[in-house]
PDB file of N, CA and C in Angstrom:
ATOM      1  N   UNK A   1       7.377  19.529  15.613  1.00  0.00           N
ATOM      2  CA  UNK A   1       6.378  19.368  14.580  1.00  0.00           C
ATOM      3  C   UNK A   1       5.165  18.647  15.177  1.00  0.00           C
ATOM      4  N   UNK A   2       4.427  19.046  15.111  1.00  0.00           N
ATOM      5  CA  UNK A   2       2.946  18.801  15.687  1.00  0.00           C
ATOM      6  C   UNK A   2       2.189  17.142  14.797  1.00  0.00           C
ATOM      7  N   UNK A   3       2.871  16.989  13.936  1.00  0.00           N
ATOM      8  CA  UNK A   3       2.070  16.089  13.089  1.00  0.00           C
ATOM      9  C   UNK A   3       3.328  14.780  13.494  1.00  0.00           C
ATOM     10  N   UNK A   4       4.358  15.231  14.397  1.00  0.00           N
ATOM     11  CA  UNK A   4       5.050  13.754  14.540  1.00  0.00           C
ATOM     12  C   UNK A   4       3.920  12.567  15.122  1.00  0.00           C
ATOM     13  N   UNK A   5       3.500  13.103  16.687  1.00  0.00           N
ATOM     14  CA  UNK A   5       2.745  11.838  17.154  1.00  0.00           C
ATOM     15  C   UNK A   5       1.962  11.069  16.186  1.00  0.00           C
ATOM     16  N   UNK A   6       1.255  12.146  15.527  1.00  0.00           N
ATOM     17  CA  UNK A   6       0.315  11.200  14.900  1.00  0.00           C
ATOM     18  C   UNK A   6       0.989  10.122  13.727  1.00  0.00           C
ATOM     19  N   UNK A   7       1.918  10.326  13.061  1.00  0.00           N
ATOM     20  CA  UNK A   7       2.859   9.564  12.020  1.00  0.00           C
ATOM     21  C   UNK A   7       3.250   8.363  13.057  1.00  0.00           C
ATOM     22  N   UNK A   8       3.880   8.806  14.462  1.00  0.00           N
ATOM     23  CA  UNK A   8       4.497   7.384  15.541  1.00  0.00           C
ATOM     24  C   UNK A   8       3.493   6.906  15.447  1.00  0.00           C
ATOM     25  N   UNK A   9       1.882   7.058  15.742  1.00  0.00           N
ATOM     26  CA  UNK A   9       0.770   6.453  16.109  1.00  0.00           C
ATOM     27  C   UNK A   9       0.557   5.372  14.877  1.00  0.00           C
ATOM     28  N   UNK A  10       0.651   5.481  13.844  1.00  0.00           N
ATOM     29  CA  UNK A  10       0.147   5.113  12.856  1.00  0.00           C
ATOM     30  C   UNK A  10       1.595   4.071  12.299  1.00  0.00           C
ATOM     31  N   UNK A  11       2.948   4.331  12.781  1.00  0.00           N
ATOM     32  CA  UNK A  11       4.208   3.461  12.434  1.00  0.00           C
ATOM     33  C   UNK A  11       3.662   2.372  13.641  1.00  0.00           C
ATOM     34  N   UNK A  12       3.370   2.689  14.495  1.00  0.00           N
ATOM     35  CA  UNK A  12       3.573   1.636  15.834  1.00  0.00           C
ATOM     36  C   UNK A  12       2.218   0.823  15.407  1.00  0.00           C
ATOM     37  N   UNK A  13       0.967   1.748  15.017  1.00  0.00           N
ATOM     38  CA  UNK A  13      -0.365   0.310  15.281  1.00  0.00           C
ATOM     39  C   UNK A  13       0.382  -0.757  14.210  1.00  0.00           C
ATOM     40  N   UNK A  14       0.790  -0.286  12.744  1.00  0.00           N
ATOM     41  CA  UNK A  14       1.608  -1.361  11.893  1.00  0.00           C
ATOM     42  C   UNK A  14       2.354  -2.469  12.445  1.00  0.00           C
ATOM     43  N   UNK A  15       3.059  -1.986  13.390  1.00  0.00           N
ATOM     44  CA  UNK A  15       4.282  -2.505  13.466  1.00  0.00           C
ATOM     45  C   UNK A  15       3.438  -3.449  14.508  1.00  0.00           C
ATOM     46  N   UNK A  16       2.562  -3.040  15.378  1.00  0.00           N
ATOM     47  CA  UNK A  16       2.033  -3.818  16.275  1.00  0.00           C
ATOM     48  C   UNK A  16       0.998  -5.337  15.784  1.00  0.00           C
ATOM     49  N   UNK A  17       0.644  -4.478  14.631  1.00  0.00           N
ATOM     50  CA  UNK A  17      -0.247  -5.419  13.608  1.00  0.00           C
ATOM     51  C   UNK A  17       0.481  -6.681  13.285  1.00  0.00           C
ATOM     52  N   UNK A  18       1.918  -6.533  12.547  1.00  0.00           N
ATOM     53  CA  UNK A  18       3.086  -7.398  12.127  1.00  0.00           C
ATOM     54  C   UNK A  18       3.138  -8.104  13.174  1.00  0.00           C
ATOM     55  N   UNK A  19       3.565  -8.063  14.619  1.00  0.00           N
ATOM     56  CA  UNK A  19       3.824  -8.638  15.630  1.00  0.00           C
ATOM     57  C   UNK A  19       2.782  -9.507  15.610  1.00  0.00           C
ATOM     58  N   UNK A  20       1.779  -8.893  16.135  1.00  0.00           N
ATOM     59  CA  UNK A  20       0.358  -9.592  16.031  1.00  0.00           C
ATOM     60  C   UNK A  20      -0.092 -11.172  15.310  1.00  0.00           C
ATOM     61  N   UNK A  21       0.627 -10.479  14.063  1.00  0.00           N
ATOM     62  CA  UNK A  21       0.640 -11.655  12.826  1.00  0.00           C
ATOM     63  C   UNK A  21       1.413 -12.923  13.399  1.00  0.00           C
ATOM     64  N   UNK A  22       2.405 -12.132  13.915  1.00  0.00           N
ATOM     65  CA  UNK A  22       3.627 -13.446  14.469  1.00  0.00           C
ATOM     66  C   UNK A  22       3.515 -14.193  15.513  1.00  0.00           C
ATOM     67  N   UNK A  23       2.560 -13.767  16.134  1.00  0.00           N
ATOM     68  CA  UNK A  23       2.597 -14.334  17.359  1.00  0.00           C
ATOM     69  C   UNK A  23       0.920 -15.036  17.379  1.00  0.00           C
ATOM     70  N   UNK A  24       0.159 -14.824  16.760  1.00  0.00           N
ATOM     71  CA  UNK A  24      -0.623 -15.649  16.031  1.00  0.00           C
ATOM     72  C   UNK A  24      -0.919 -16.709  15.324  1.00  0.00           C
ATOM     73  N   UNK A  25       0.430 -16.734  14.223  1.00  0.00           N
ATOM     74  CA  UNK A  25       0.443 -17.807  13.115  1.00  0.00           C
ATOM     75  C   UNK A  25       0.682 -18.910  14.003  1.00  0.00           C
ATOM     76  N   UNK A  26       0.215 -19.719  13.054  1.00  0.00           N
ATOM     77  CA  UNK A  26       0.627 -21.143  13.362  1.00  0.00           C
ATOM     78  C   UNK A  26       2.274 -21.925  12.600  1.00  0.00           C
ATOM     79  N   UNK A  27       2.870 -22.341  12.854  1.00  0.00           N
ATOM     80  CA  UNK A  27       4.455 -22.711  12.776  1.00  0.00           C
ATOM     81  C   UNK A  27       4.179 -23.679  13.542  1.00  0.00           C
ATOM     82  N   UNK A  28       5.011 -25.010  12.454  1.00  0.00           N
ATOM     83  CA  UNK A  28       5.088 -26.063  13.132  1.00  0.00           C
ATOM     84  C   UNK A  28       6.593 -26.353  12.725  1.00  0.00           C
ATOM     85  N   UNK A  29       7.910 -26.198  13.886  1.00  0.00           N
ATOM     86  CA  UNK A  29       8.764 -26.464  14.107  1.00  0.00           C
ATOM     87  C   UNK A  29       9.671 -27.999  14.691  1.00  0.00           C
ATOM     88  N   UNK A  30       8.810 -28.529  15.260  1.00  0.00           N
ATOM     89  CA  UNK A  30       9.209 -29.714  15.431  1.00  0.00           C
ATOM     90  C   UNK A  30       8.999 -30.146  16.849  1.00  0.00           C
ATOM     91  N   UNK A  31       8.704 -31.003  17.179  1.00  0.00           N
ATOM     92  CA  UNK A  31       8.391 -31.515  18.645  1.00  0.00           C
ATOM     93  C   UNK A  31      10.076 -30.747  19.701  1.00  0.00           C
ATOM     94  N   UNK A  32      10.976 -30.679  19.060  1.00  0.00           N
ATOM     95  CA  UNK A  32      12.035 -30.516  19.854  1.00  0.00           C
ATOM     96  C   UNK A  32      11.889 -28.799  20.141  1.00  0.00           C
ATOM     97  N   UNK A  33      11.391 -28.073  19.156  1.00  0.00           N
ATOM     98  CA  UNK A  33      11.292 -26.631  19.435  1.00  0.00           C
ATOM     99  C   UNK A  33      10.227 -26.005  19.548  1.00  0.00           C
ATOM    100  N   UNK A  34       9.022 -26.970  20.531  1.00  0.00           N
ATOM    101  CA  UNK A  34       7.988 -26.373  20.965  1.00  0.00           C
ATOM    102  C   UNK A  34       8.110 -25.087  21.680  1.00  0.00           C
ATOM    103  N   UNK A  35       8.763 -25.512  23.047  1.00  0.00           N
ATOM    104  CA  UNK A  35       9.072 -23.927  23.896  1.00  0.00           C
ATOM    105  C   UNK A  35       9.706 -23.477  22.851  1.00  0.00           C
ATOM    106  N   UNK A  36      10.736 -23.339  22.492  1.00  0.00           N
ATOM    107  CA  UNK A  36      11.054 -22.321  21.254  1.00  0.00           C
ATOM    108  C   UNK A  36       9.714 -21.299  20.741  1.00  0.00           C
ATOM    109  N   UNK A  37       9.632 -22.341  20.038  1.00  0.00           N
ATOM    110  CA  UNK A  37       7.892 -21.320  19.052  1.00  0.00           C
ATOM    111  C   UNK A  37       6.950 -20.778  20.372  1.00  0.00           C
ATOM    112  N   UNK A  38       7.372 -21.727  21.592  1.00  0.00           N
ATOM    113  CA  UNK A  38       5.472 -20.831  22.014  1.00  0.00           C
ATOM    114  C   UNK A  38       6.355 -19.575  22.843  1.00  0.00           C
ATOM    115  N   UNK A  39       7.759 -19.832  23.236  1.00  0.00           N
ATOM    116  CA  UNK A  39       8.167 -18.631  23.681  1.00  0.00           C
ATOM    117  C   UNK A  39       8.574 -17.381  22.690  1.00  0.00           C
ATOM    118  N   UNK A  40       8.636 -17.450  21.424  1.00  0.00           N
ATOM    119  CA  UNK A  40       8.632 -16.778  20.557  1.00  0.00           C
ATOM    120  C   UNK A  40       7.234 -16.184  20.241  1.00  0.00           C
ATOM    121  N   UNK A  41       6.275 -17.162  20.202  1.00  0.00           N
ATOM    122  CA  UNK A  41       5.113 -16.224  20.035  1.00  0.00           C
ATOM    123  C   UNK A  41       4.591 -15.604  21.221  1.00  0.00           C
ATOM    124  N   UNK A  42       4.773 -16.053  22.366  1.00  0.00           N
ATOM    125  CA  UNK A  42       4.771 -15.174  23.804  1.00  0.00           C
ATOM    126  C   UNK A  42       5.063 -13.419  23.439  1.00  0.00           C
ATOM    127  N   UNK A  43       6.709 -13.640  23.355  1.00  0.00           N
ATOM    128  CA  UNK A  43       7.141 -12.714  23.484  1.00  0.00           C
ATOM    129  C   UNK A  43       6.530 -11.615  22.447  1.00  0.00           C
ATOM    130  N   UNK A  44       5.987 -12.136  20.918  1.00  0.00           N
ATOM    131  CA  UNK A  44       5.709 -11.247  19.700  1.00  0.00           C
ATOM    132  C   UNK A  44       4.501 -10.718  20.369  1.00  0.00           C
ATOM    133  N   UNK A  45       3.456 -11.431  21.618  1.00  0.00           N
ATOM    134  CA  UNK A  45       2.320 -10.914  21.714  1.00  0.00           C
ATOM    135  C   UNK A  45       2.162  -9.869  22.590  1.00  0.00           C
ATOM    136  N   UNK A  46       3.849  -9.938  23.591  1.00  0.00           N
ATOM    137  CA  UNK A  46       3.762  -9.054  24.549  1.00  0.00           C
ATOM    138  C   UNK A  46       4.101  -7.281  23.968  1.00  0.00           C
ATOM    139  N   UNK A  47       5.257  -7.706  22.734  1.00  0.00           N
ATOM    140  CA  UNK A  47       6.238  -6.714  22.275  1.00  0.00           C
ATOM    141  C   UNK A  47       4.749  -5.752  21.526  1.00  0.00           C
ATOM    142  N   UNK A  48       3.543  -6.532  20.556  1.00  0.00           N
ATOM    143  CA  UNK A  48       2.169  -6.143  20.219  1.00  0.00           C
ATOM    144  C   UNK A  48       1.397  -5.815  21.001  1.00  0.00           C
ATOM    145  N   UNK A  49       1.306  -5.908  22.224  1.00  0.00           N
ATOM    146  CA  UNK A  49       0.625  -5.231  23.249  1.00  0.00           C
ATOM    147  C   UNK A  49       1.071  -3.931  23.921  1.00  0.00           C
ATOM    148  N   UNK A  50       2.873  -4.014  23.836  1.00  0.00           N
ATOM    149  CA  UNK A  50       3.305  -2.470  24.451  1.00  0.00           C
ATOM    150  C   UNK A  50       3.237  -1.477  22.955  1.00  0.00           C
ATOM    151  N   UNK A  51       3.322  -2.001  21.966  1.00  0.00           N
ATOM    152  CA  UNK A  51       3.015  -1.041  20.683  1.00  0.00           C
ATOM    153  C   UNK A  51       1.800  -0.447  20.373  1.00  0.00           C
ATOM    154  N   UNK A  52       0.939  -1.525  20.440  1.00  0.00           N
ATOM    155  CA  UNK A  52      -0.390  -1.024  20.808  1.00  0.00           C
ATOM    156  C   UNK A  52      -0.791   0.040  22.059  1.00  0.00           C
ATOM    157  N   UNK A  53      -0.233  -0.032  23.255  1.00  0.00           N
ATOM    158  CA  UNK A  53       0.326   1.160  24.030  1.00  0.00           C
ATOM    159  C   UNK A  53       0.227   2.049  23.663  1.00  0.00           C
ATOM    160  N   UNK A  54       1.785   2.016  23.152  1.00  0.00           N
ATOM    161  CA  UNK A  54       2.144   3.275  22.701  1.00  0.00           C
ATOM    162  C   UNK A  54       1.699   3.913  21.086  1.00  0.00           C
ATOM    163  N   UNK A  55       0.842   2.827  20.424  1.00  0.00           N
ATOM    164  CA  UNK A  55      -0.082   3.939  19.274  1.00  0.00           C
ATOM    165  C   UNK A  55      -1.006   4.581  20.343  1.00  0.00           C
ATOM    166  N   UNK A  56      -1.806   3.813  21.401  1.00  0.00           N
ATOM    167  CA  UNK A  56      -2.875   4.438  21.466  1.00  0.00           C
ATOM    168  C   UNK A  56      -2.477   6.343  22.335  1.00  0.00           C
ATOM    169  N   UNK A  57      -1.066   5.686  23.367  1.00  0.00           N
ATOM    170  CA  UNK A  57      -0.671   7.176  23.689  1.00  0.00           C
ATOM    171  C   UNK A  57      -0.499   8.285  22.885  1.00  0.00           C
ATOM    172  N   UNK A  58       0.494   7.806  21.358  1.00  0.00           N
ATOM    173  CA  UNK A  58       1.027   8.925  20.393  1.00  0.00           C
ATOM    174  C   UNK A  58      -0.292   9.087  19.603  1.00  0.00           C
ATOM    175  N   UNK A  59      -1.425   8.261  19.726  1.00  0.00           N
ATOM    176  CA  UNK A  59      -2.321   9.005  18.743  1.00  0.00           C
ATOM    177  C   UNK A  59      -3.613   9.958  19.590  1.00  0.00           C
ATOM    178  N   UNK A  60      -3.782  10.247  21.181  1.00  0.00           N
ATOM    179  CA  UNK A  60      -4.585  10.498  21.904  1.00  0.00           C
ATOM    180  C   UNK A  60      -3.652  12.553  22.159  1.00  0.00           C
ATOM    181  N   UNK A  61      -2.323  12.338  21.753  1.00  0.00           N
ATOM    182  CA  UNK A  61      -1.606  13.255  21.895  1.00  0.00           C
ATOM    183  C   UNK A  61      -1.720  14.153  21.195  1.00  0.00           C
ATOM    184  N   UNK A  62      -1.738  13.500  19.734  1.00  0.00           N
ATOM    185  CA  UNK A  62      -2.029  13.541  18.279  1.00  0.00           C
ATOM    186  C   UNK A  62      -3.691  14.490  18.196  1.00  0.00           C
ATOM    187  N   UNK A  63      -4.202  13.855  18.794  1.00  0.00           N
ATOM    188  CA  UNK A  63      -5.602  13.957  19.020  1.00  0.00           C
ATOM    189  C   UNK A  63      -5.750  15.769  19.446  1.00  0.00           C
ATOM    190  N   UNK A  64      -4.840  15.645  20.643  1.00  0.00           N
ATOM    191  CA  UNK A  64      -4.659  16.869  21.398  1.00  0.00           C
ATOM    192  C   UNK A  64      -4.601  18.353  20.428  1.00  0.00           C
ATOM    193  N   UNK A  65      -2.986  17.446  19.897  1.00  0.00           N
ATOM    194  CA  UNK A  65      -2.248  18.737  19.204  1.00  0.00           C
ATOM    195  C   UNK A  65      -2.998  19.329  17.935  1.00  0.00           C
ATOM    196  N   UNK A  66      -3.615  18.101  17.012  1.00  0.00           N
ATOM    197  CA  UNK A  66      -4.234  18.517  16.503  1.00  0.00           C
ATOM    198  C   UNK A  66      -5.872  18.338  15.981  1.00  0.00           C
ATOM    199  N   UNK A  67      -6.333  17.772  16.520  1.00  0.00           N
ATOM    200  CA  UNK A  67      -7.903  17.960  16.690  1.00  0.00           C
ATOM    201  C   UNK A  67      -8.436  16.541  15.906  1.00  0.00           C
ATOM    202  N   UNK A  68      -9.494  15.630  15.661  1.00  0.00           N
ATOM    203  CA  UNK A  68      -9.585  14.687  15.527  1.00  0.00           C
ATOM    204  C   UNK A  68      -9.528  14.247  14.025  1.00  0.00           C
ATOM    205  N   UNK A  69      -9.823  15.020  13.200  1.00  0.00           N
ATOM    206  CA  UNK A  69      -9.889  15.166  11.793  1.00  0.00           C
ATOM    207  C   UNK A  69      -8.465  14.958  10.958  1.00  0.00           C
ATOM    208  N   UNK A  70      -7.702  15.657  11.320  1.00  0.00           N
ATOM    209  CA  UNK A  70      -6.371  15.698  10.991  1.00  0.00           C
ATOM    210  C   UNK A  70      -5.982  14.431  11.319  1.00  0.00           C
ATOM    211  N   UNK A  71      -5.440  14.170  12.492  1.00  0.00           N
ATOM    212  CA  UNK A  71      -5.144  13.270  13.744  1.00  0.00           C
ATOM    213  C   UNK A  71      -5.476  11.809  12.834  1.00  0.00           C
ATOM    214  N   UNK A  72      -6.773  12.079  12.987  1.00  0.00           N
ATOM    215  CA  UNK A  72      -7.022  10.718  12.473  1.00  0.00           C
ATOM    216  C   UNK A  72      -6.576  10.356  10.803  1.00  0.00           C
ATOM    217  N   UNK A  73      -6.857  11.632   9.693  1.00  0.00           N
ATOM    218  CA  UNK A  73      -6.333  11.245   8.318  1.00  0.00           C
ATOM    219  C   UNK A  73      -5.074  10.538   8.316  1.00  0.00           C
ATOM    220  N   UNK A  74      -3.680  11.201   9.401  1.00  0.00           N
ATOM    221  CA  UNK A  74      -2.633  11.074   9.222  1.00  0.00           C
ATOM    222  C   UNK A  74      -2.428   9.994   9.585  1.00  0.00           C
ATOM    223  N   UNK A  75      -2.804   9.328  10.939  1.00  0.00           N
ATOM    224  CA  UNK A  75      -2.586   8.161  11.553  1.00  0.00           C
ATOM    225  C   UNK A  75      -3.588   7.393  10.903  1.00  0.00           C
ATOM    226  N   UNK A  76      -4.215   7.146  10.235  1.00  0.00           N
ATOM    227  CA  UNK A  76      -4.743   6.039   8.841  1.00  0.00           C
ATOM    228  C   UNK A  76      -3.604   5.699   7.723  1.00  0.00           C
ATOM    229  N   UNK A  77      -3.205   7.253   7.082  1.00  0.00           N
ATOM    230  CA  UNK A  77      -2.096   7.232   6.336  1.00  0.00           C
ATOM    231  C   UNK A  77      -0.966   6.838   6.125  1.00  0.00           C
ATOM    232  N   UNK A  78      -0.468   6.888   7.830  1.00  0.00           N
ATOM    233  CA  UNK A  78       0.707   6.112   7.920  1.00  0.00           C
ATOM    234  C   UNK A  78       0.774   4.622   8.822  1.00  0.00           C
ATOM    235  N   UNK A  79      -0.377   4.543   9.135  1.00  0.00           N
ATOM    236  CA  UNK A  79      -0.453   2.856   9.405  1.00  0.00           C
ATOM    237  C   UNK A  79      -0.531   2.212   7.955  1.00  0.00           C
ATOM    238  N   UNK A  80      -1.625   2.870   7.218  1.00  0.00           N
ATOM    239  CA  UNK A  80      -1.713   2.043   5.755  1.00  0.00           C
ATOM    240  C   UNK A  80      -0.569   1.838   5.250  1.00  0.00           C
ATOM    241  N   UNK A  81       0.622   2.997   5.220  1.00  0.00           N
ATOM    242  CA  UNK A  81       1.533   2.930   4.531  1.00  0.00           C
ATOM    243  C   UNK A  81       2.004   1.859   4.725  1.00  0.00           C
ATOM    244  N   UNK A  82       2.396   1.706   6.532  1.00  0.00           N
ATOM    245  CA  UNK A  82       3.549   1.174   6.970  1.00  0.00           C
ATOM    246  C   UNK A  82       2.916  -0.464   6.636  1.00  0.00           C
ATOM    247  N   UNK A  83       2.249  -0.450   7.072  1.00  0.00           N
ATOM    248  CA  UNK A  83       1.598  -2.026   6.541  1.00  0.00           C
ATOM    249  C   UNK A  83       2.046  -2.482   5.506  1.00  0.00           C
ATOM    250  N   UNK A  84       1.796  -1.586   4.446  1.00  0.00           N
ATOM    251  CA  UNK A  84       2.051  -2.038   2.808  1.00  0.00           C
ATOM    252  C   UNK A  84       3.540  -2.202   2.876  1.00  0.00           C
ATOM    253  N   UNK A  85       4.824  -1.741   3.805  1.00  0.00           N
ATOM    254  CA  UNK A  85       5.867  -1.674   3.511  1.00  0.00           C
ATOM    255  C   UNK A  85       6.790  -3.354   4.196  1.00  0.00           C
ATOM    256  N   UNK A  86       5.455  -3.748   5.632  1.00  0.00           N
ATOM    257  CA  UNK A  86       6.007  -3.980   6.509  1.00  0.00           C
ATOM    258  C   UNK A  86       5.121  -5.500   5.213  1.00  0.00           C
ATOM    259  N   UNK A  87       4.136  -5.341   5.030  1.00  0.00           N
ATOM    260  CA  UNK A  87       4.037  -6.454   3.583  1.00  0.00           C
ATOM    261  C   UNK A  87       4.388  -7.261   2.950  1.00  0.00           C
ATOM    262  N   UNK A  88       4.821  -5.807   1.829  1.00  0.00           N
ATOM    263  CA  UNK A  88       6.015  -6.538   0.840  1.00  0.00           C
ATOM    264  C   UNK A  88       7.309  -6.733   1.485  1.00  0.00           C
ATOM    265  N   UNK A  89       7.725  -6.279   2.356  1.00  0.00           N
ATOM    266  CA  UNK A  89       9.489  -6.457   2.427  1.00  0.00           C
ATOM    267  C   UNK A  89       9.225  -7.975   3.690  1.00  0.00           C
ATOM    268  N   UNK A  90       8.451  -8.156   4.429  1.00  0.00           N
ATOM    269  CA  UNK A  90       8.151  -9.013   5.447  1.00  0.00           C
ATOM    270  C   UNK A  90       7.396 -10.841   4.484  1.00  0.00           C
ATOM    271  N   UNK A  91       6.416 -10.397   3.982  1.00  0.00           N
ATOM    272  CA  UNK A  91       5.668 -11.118   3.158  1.00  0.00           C
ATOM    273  C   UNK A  91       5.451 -11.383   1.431  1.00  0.00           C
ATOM    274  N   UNK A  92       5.838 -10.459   0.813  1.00  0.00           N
ATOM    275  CA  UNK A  92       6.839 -10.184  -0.509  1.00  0.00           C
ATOM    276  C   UNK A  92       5.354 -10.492  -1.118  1.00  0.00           C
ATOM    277  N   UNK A  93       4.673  -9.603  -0.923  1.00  0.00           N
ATOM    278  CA  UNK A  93       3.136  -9.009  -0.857  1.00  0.00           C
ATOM    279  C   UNK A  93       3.265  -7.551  -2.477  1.00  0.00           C
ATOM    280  N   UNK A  94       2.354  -8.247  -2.968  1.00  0.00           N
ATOM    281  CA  UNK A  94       2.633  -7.630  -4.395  1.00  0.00           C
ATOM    282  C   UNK A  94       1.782  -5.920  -4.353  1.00  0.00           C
ATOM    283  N   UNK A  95       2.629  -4.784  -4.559  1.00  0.00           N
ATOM    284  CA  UNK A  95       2.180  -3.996  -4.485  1.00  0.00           C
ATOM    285  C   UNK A  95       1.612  -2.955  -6.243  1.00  0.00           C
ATOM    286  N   UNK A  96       0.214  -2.892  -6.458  1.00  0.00           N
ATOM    287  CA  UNK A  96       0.084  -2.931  -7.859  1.00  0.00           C
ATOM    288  C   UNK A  96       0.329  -1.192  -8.570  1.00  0.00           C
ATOM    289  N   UNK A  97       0.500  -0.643  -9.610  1.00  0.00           N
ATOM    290  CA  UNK A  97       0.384   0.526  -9.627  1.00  0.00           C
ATOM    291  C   UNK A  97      -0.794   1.305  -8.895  1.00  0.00           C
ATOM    292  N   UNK A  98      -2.417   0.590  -9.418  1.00  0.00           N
ATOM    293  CA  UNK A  98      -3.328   1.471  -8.691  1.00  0.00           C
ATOM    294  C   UNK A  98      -2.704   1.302  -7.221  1.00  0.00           C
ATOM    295  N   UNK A  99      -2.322   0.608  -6.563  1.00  0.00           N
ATOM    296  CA  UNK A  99      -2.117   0.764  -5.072  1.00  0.00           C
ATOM    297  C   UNK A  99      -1.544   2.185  -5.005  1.00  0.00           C
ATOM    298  N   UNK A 100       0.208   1.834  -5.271  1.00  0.00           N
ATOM    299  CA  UNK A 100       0.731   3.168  -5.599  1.00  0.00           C
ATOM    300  C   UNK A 100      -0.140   4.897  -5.724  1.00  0.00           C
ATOM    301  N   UNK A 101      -0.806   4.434  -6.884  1.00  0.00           N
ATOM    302  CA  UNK A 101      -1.203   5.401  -6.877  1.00  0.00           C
ATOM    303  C   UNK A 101      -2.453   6.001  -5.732  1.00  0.00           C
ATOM    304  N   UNK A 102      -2.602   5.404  -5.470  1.00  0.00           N
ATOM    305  CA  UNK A 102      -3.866   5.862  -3.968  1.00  0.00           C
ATOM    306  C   UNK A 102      -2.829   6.338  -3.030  1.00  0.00           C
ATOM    307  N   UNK A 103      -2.007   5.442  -2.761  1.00  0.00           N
ATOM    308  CA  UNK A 103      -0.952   5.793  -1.576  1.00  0.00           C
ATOM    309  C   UNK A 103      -0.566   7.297  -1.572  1.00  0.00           C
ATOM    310  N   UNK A 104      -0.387   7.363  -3.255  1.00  0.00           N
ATOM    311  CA  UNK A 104       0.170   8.688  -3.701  1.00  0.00           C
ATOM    312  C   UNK A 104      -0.972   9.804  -3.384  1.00  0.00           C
ATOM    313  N   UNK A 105      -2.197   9.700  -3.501  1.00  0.00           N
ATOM    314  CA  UNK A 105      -3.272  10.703  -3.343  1.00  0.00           C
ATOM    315  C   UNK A 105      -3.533  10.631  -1.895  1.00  0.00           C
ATOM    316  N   UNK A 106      -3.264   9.809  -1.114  1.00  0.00           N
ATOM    317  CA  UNK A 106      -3.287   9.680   0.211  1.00  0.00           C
ATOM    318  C   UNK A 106      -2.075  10.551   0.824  1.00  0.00           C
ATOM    319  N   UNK A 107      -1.139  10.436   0.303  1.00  0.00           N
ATOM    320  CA  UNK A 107       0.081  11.568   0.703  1.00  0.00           C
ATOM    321  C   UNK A 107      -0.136  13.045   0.592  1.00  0.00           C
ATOM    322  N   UNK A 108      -0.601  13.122  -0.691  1.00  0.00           N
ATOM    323  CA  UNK A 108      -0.875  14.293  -1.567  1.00  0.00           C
ATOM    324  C   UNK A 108      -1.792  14.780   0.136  1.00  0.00           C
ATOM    325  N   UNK A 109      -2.881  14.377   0.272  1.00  0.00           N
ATOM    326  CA  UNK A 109      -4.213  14.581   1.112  1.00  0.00           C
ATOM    327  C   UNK A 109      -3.639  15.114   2.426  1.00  0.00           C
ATOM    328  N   UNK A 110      -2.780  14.322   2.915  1.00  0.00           N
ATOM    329  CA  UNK A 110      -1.761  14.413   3.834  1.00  0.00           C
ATOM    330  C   UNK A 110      -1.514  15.839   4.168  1.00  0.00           C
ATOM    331  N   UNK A 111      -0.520  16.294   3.081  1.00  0.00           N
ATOM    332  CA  UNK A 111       0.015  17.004   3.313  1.00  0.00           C
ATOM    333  C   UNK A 111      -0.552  18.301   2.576  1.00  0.00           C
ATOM    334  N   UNK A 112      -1.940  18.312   2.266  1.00  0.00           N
ATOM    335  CA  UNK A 112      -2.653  19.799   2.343  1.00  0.00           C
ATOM    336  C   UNK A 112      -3.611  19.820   3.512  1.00  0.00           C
ATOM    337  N   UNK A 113      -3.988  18.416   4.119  1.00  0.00           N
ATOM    338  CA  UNK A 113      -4.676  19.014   5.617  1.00  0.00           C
ATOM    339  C   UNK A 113      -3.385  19.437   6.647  1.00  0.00           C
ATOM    340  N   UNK A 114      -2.098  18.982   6.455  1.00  0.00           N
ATOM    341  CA  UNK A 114      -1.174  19.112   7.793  1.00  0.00           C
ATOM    342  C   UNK A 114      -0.840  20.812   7.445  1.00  0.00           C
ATOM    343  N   UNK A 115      -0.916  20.815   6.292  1.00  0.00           N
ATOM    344  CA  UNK A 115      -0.558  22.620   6.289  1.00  0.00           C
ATOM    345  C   UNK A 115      -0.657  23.577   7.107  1.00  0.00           C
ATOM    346  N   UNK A 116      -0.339  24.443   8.116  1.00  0.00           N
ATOM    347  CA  UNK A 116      -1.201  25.419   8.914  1.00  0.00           C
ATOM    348  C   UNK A 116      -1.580  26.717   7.907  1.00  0.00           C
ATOM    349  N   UNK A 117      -2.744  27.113   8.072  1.00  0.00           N
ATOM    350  CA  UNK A 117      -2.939  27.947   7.199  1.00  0.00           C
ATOM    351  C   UNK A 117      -2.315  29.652   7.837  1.00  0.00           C
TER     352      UNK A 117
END
């Protein structure tokens, strides 16, 4: 299926985003679990840098297979998604009906440009 890369492209910048977050924040653990936290946020910045990688590979592929228009709707679509998921279930981030419903016309959108005619 031609429209996978671009869906990985758009799961991974999320997921890279989340990392990002983590290895960013500030956490104050206690004088005893300094290395702890800074090797924890080390590692979240390295694990956000090979994701970032690999969106930019699966979405340049993406790019390839299917031309920049597409490519790009889908991999918007499913970073937005994944964000909103990685959100609420990570950050318990309130998701409202209008959200929903965009998400929903954003799917809808989705899946009449991925169509081949």
């Amino acid at each position: 299926m031609k429209i996978t890369s671009s869906i990985l492209a758009g799961v991974f910048a999320a997921t890279a985003g989340a990392f990002g977050k983590f290895g960013f924040q500030s956490f104050y653990w206690g004088e005893f679990l300094y290395y702890e936290e800074l090797s924890l946020k080390i590692a979240c910045i390295i694990i956000m840098l090979v994701l970032n990688s690999l969106m930019i590979k699966f979405f340049m592929q993406s790019l390839k297979d299917l031309g920049a228009s597409k490519a790009t709707v889908i991999n918007f679509t499913c970073n937005y998604m994944s964000s909103a998921v990685f959100g609420y279930l990570v950050y318990s981030e309130y998701l409202s009906l209008t959200w929903g419903l965009g998400a929903l016309l954003m799917i809808i959108g989705v899946y009449i440009i991925s169509k081949d005619n």
